[in-house]
PDB file of N, CA and C in Angstrom:
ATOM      1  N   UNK A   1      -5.119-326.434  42.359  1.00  0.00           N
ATOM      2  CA  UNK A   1      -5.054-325.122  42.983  1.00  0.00           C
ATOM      3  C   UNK A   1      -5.505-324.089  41.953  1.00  0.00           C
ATOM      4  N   UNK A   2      -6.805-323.168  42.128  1.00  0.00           N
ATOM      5  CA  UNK A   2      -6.965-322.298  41.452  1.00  0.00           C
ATOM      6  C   UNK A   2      -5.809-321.249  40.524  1.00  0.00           C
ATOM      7  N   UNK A   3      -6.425-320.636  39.963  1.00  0.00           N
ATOM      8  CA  UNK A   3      -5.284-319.575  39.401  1.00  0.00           C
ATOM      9  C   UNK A   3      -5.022-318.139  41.053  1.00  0.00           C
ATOM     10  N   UNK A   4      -6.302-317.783  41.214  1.00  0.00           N
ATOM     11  CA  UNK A   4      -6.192-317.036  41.951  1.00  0.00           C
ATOM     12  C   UNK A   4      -5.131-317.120  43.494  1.00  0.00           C
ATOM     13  N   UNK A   5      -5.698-318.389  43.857  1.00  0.00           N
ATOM     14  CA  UNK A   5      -4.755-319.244  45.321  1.00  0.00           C
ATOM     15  C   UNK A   5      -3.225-318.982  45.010  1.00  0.00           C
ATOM     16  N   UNK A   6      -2.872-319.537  43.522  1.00  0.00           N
ATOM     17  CA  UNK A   6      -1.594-319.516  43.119  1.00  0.00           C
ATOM     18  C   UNK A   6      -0.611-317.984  42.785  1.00  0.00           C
ATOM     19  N   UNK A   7      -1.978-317.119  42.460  1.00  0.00           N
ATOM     20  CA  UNK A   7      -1.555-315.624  42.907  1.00  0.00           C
ATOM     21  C   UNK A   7      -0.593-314.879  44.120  1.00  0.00           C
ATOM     22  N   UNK A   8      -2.243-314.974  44.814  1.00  0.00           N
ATOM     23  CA  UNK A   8      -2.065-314.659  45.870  1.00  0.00           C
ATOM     24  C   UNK A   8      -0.626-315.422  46.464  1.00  0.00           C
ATOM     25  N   UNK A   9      -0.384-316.385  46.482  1.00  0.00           N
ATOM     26  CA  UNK A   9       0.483-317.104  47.207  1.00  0.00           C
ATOM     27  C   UNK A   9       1.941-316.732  46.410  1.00  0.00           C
ATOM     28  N   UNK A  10       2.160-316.641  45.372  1.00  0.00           N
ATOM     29  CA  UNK A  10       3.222-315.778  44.776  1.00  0.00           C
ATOM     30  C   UNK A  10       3.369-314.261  45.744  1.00  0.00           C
ATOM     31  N   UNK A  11       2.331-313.872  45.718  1.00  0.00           N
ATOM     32  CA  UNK A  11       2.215-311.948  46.317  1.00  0.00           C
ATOM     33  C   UNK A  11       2.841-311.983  47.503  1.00  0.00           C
ATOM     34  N   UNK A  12       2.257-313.428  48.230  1.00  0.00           N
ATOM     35  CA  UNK A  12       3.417-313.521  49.900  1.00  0.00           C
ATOM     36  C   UNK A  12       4.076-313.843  49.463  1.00  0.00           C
ATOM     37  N   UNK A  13       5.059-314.867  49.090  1.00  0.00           N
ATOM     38  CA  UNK A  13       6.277-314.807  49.144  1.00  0.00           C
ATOM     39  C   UNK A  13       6.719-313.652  48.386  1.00  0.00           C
ATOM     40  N   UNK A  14       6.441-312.956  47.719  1.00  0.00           N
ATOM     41  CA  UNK A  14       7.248-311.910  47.157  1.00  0.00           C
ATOM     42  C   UNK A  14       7.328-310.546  48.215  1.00  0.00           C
ATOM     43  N   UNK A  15       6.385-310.498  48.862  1.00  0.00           N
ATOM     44  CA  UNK A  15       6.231-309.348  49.701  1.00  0.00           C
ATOM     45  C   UNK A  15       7.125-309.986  51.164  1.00  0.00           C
ATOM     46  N   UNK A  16       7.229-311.072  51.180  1.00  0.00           N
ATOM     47  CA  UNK A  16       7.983-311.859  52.271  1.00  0.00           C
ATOM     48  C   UNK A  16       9.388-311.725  51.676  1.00  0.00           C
ATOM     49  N   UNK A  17       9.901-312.083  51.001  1.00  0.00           N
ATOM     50  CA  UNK A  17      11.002-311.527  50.491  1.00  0.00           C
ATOM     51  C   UNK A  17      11.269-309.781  50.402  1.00  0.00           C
ATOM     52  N   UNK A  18      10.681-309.289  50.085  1.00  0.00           N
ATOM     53  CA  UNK A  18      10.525-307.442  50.426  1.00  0.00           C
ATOM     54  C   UNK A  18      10.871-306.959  52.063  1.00  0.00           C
ATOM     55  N   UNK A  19       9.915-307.877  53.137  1.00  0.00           N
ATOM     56  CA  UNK A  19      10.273-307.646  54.170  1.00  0.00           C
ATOM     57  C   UNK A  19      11.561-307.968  54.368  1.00  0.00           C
ATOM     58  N   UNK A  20      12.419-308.772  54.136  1.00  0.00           N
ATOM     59  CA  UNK A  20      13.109-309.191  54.342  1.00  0.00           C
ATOM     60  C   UNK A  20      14.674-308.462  54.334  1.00  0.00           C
ATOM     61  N   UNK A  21      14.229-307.833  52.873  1.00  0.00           N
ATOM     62  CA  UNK A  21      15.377-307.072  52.410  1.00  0.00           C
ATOM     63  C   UNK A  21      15.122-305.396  52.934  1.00  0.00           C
ATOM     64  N   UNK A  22      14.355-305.659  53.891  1.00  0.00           N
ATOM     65  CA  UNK A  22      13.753-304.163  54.771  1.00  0.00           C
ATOM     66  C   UNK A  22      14.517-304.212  55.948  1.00  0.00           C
ATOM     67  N   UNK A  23      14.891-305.143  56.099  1.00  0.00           N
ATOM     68  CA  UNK A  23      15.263-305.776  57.643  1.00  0.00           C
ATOM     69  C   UNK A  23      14.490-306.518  58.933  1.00  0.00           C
ATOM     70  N   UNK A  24      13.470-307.511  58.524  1.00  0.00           N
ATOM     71  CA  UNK A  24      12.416-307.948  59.279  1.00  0.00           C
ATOM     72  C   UNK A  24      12.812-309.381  58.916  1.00  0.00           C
ATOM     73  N   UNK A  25      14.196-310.411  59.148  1.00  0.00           N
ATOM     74  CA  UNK A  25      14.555-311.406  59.011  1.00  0.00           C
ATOM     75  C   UNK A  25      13.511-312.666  59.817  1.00  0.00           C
ATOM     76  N   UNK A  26      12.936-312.457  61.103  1.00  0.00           N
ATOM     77  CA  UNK A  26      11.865-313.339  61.365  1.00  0.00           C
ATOM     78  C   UNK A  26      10.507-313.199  60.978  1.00  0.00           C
ATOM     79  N   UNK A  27      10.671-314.157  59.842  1.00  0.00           N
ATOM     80  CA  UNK A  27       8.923-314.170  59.287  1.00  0.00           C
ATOM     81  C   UNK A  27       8.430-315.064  59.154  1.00  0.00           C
ATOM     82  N   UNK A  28       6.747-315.499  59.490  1.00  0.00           N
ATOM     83  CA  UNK A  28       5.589-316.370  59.407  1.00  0.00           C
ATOM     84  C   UNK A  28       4.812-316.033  58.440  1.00  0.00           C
ATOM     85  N   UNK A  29       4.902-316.981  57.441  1.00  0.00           N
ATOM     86  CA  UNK A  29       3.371-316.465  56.220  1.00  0.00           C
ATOM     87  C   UNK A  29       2.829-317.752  56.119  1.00  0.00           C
ATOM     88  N   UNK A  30       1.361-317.616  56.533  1.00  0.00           N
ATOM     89  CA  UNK A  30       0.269-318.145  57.464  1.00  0.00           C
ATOM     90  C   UNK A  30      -0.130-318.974  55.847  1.00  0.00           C
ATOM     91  N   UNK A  31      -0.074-319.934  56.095  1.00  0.00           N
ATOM     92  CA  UNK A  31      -0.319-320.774  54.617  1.00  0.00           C
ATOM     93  C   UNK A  31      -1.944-321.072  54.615  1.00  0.00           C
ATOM     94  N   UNK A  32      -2.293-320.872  53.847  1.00  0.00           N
ATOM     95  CA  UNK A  32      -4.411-321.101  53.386  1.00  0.00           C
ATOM     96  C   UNK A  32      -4.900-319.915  54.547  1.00  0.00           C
ATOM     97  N   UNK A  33      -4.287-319.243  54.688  1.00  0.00           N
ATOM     98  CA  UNK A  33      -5.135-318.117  56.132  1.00  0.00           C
ATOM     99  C   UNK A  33      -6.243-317.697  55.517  1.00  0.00           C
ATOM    100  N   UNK A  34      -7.219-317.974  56.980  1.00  0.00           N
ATOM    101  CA  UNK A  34      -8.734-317.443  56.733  1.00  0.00           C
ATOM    102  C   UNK A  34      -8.647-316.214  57.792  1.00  0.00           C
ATOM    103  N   UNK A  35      -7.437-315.815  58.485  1.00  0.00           N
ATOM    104  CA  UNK A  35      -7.321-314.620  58.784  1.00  0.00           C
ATOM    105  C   UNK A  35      -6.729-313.375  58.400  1.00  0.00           C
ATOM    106  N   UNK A  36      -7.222-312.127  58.939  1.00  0.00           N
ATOM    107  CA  UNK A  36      -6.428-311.079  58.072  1.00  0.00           C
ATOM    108  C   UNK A  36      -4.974-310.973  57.951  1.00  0.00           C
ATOM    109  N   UNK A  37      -4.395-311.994  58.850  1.00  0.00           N
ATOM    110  CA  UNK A  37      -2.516-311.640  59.094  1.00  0.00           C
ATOM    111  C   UNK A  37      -2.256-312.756  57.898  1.00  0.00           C
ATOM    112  N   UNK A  38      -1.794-312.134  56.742  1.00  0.00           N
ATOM    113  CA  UNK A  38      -1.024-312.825  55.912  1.00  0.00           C
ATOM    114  C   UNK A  38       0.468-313.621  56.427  1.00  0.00           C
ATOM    115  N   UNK A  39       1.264-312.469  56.986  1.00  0.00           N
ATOM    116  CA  UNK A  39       2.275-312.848  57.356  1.00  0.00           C
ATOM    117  C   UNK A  39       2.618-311.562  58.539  1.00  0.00           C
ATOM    118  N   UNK A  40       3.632-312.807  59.194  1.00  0.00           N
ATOM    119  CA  UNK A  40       3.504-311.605  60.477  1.00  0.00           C
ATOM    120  C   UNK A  40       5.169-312.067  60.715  1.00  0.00           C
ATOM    121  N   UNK A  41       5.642-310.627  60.841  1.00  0.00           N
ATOM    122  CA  UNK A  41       7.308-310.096  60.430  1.00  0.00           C
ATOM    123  C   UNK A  41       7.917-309.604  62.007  1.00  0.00           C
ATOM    124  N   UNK A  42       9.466-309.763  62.066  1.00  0.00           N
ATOM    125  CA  UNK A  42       9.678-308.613  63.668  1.00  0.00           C
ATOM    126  C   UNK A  42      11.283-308.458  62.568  1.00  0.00           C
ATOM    127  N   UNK A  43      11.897-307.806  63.327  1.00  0.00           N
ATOM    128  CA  UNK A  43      13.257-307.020  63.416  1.00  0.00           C
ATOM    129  C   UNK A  43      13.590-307.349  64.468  1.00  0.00           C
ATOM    130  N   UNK A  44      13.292-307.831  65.644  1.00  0.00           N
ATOM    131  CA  UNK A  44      13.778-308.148  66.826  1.00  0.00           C
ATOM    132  C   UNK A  44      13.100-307.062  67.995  1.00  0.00           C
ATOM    133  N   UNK A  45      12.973-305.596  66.910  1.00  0.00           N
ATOM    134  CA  UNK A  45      12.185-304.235  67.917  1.00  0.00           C
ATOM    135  C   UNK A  45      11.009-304.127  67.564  1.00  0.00           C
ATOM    136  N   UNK A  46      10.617-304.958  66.502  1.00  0.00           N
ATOM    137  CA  UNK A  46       9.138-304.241  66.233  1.00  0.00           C
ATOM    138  C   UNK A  46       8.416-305.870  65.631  1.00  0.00           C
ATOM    139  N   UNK A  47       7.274-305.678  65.327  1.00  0.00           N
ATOM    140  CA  UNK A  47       6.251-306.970  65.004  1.00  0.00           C
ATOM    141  C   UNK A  47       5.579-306.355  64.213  1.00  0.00           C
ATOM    142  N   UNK A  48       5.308-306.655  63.421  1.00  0.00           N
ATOM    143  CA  UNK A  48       4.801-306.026  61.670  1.00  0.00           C
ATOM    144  C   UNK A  48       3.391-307.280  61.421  1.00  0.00           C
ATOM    145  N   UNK A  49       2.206-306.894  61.669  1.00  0.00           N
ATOM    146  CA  UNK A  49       1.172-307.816  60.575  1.00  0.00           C
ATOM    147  C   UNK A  49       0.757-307.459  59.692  1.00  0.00           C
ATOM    148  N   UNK A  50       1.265-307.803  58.342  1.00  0.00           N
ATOM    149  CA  UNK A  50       0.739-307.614  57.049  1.00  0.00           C
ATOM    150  C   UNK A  50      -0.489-308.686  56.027  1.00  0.00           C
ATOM    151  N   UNK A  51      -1.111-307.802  55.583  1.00  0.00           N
ATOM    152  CA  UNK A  51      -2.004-308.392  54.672  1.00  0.00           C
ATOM    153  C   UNK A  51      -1.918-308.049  53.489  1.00  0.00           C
ATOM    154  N   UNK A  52      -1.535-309.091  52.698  1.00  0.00           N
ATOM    155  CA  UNK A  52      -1.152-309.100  51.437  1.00  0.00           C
ATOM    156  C   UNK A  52      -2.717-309.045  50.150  1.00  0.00           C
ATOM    157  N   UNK A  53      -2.746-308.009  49.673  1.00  0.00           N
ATOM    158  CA  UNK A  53      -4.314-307.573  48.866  1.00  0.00           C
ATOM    159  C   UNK A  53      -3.561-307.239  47.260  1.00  0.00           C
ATOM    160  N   UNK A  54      -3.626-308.438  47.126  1.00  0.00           N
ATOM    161  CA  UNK A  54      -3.541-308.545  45.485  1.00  0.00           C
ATOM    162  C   UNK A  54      -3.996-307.538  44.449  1.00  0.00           C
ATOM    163  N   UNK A  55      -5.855-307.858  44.666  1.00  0.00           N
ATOM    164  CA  UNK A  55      -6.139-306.433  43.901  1.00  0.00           C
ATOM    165  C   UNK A  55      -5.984-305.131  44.492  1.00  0.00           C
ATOM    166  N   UNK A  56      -5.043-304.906  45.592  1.00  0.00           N
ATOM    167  CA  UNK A  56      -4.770-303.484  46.187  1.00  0.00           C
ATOM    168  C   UNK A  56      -5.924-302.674  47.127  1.00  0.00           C
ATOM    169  N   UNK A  57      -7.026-303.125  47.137  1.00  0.00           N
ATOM    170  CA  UNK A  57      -8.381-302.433  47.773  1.00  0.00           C
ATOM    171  C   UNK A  57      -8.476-303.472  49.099  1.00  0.00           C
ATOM    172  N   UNK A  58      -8.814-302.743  50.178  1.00  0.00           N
ATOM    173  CA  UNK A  58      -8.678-303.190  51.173  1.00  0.00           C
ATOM    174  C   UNK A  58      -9.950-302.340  52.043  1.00  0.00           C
ATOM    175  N   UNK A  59     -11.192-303.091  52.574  1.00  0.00           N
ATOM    176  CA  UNK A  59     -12.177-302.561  52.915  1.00  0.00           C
ATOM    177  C   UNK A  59     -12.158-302.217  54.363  1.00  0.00           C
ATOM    178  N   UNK A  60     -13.137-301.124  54.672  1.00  0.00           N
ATOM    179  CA  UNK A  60     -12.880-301.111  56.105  1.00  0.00           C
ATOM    180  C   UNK A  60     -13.068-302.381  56.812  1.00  0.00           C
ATOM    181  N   UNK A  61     -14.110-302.697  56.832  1.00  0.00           N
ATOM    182  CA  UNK A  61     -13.998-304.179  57.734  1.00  0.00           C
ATOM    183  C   UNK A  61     -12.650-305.001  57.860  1.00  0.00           C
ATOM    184  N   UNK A  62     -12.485-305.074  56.634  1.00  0.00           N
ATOM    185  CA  UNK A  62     -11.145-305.576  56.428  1.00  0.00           C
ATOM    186  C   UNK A  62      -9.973-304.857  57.667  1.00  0.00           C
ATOM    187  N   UNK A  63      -9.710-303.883  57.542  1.00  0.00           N
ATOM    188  CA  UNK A  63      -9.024-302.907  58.368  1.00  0.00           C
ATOM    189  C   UNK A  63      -9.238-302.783  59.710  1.00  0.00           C
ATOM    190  N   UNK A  64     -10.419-302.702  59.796  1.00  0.00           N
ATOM    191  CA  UNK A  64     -10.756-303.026  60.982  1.00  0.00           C
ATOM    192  C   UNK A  64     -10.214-304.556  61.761  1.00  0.00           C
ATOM    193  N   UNK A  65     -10.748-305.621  61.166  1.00  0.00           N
ATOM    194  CA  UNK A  65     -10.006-306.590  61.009  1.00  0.00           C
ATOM    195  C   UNK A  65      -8.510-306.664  61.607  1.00  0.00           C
ATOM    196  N   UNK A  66      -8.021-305.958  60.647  1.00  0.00           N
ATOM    197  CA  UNK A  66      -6.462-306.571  60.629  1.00  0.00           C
ATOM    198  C   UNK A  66      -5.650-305.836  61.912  1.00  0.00           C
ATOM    199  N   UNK A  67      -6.692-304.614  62.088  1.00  0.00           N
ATOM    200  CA  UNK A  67      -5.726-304.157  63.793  1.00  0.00           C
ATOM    201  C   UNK A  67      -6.595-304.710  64.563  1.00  0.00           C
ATOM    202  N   UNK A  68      -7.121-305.307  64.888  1.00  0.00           N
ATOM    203  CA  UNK A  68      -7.651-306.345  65.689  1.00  0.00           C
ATOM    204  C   UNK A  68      -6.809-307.129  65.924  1.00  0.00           C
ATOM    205  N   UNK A  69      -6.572-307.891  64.979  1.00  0.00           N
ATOM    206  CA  UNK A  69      -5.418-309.157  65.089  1.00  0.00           C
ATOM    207  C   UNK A  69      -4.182-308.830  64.872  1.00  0.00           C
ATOM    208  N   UNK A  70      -3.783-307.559  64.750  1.00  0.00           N
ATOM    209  CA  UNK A  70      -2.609-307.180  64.596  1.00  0.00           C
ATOM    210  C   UNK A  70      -2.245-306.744  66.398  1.00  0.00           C
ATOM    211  N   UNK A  71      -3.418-306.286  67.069  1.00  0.00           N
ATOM    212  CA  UNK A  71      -3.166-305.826  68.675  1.00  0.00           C
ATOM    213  C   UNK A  71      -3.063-307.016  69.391  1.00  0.00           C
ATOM    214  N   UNK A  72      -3.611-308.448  69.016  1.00  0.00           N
ATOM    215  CA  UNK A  72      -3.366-309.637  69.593  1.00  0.00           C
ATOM    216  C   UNK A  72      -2.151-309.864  69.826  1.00  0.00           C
ATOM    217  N   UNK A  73      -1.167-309.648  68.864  1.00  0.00           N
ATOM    218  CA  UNK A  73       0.103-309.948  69.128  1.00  0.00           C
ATOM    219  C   UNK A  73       1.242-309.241  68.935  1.00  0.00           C
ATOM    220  N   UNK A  74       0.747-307.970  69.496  1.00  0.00           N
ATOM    221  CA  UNK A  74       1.011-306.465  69.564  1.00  0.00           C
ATOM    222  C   UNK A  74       1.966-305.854  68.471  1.00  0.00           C
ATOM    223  N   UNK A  75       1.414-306.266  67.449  1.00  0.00           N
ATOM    224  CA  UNK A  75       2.047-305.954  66.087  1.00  0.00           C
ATOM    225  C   UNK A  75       0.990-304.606  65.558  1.00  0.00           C
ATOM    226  N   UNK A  76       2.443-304.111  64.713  1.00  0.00           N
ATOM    227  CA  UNK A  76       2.059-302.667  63.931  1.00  0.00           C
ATOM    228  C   UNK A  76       1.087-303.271  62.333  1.00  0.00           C
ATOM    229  N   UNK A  77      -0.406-303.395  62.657  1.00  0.00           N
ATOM    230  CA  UNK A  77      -0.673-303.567  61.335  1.00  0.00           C
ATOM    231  C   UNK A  77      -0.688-302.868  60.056  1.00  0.00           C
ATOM    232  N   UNK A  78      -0.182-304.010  58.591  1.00  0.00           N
ATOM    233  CA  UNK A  78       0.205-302.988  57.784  1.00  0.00           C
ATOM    234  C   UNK A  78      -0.257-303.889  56.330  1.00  0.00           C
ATOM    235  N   UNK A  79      -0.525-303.081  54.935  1.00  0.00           N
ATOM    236  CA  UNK A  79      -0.989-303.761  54.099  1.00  0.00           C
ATOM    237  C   UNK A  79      -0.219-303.538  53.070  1.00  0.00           C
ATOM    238  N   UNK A  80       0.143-304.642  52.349  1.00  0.00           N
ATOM    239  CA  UNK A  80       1.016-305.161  51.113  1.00  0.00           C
ATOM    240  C   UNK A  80       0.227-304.539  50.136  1.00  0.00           C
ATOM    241  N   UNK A  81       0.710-303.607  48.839  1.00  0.00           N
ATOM    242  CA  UNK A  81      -0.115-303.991  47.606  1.00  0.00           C
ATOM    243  C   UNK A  81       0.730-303.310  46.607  1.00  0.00           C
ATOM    244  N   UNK A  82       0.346-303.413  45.229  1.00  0.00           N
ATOM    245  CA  UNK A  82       0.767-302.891  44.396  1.00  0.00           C
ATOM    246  C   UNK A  82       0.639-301.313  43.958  1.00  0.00           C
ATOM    247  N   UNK A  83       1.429-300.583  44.054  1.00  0.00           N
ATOM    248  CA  UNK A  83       1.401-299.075  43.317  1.00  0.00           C
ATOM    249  C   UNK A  83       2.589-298.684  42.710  1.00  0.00           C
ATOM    250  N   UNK A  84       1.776-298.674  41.248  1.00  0.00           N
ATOM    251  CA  UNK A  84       2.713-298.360  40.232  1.00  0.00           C
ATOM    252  C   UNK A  84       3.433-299.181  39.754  1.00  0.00           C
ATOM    253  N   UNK A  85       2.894-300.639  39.723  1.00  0.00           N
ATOM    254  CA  UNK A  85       3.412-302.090  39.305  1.00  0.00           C
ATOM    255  C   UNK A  85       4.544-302.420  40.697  1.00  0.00           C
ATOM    256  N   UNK A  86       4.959-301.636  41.728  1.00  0.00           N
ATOM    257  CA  UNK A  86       5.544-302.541  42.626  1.00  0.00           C
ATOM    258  C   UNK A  86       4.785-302.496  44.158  1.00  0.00           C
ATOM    259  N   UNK A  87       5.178-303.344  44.787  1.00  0.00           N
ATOM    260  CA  UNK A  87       4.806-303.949  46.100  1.00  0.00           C
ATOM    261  C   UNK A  87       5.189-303.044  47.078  1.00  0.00           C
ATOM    262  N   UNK A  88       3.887-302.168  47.971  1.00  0.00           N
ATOM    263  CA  UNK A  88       4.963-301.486  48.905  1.00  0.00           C
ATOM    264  C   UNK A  88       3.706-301.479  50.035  1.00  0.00           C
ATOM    265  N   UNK A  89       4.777-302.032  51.608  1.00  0.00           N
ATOM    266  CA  UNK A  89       4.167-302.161  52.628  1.00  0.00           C
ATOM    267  C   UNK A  89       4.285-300.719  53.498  1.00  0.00           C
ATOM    268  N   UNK A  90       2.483-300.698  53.519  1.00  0.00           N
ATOM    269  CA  UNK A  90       2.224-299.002  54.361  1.00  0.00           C
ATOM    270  C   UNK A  90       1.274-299.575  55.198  1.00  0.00           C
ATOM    271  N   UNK A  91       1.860-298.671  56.171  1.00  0.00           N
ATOM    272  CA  UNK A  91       1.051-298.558  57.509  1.00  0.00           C
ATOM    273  C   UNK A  91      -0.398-297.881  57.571  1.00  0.00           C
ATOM    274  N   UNK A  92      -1.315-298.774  58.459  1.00  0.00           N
ATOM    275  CA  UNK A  92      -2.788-298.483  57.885  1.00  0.00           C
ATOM    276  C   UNK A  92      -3.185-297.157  59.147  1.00  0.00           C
TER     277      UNK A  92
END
């Protein structure tokens, strides 16, 4: 497994753990995803798809992207990243 794979895959579970302690106890993080939903979160009232972006830059396409597949399964899409050395999930 690359260095990078092994990154990234630290960044979900850590940001999966973040949701967690947000209050979004049902979560899916999409293992080898070649799609934009890293992991996709509810509270029971709401459905959260996040994409977890390591180096923090997130392109339009990308964005475009991710509410695409975030309206599939009528989730609020939202992107994981680092500011200011910690992890914080904002709404795109």
């Amino acid at each position: 497994m690359s260095t990078t794979v092994a990154k990234g895959r630290l960044a979900e579970y850590y940001v999966k753990r973040l949701l967690e302690r947000q209050g979004y106890p049902y979560i899916i993080r999409s293992h080898a995803s070649l799609t934009p939903i890293d992991i996709l979160a509810s509270n029971g009232n709401e459905i959260v798809a996040v994409q977890v972006k390591q180096g923090g830059y997130i392109s339009q396409e990308e964005k475009k992207r991710l509410i695409e597949w975030a309206g599939l399964f009528r989730a609020s899409p939202r992107v994981a990243r680092k500011e200011r050395g910690r992890w914080v999930v904002s709404k795109i």
